[in-house]
C-alpha atoms as a PDB file:
ATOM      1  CA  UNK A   1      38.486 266.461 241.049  1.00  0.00           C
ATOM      2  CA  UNK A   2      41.476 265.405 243.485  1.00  0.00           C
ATOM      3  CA  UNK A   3      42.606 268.105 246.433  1.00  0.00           C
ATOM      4  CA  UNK A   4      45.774 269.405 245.365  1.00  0.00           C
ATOM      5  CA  UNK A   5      48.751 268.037 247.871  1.00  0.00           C
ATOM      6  CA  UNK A   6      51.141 271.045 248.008  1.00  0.00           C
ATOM      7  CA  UNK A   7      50.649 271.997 252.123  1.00  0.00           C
ATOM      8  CA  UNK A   8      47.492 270.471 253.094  1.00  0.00           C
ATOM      9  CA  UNK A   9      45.085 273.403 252.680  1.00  0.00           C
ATOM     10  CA  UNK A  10      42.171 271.084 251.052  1.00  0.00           C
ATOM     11  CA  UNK A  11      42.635 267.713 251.887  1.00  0.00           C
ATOM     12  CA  UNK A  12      39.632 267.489 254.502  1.00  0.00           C
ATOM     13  CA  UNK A  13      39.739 264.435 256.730  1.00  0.00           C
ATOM     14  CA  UNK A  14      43.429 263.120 255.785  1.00  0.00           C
ATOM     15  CA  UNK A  15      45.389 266.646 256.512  1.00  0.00           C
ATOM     16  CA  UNK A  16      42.877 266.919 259.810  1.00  0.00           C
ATOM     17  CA  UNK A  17      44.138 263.188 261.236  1.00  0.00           C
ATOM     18  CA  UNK A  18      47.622 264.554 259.381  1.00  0.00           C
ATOM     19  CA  UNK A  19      48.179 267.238 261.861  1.00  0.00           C
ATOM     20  CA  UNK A  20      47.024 265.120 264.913  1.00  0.00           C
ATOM     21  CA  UNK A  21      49.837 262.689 264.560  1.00  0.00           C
ATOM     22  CA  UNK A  22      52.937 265.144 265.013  1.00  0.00           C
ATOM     23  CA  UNK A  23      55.344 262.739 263.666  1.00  0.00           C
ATOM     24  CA  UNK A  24      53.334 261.897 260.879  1.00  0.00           C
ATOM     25  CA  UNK A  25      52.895 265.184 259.804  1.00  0.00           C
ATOM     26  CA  UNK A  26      56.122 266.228 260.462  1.00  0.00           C
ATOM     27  CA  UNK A  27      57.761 263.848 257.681  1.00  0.00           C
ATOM     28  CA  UNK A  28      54.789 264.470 255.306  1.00  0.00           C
ATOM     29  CA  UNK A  29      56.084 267.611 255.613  1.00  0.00           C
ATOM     30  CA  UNK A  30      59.591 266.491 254.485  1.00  0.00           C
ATOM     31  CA  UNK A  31      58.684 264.425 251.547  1.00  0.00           C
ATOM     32  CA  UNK A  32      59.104 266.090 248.226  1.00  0.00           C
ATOM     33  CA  UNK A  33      55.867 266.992 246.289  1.00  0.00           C
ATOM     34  CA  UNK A  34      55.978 263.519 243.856  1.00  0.00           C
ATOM     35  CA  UNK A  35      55.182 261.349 247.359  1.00  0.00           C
ATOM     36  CA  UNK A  36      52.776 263.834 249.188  1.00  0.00           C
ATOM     37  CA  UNK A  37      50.661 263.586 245.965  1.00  0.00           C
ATOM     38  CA  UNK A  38      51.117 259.805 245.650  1.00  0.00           C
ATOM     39  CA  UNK A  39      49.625 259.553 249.208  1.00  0.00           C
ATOM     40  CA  UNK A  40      46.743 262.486 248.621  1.00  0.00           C
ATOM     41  CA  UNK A  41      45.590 260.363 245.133  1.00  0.00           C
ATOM     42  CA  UNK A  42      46.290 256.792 246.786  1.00  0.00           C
ATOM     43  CA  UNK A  43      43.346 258.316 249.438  1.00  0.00           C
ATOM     44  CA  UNK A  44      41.238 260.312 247.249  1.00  0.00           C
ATOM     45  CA  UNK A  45      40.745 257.619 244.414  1.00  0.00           C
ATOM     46  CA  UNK A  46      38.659 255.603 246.856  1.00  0.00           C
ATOM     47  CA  UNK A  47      35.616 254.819 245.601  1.00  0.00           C
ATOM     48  CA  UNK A  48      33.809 253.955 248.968  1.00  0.00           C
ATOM     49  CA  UNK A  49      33.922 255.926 251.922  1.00  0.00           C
ATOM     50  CA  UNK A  50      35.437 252.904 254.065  1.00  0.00           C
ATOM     51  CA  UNK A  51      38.418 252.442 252.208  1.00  0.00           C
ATOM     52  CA  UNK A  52      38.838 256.236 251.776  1.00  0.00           C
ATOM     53  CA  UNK A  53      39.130 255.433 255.675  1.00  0.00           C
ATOM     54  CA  UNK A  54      41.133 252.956 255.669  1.00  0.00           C
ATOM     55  CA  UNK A  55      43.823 254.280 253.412  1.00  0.00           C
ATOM     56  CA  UNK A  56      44.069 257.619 255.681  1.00  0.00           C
ATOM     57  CA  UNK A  57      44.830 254.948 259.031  1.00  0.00           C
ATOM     58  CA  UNK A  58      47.508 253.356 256.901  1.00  0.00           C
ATOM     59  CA  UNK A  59      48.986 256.329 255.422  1.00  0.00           C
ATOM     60  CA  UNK A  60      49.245 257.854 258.315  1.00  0.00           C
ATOM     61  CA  UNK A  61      50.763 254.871 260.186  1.00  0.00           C
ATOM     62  CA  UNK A  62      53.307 254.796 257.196  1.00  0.00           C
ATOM     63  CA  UNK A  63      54.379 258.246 257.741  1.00  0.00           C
ATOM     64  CA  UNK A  64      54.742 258.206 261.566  1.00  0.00           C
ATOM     65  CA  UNK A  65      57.174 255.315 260.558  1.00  0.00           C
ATOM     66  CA  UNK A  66      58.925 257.557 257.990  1.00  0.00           C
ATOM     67  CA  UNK A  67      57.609 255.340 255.120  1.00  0.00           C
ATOM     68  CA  UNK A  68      57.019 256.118 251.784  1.00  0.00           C
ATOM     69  CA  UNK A  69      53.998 255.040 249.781  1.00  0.00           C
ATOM     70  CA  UNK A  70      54.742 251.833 248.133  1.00  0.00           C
ATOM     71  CA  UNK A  71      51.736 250.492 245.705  1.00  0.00           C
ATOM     72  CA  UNK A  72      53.659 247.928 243.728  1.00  0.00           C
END
């Protein structure tokens, strides 16, 4: 089962780093629903706990750069 995106309440380690980077989380906070789940299932359909890792650094990156989540 995926966390639900809609404000951050059960993401675990992604919304914790989230909230660290202020800018980050500020435009996470901006995006409408259809991207903040786009980044919550990009993270969360990691099978291994390295890339699970790995996605949070560069989805956070992306967001403190006001990027969206582009996977094509």
């Amino acid at each position: 089962m995926l966390p639900v995106a809609n404000g951050c309440e059960s993401e675990g380690d992604f919304c914790c780093q989230l909230k660290a980077n202020p800018k980050a989380w500020k435009f996470f906070r901006e995006l409408a629903p259809t991207h903040r789940r786009r980044f919550v299932i990009w993270i969360y359909t990691a099978k291994r706990p390295e890339t699970r890792e790995k996605r949070i650094r560069e989805s956070i990156a992306l967001l403190a750069a006001r990027k969206k989540l582009c996977l094509e």
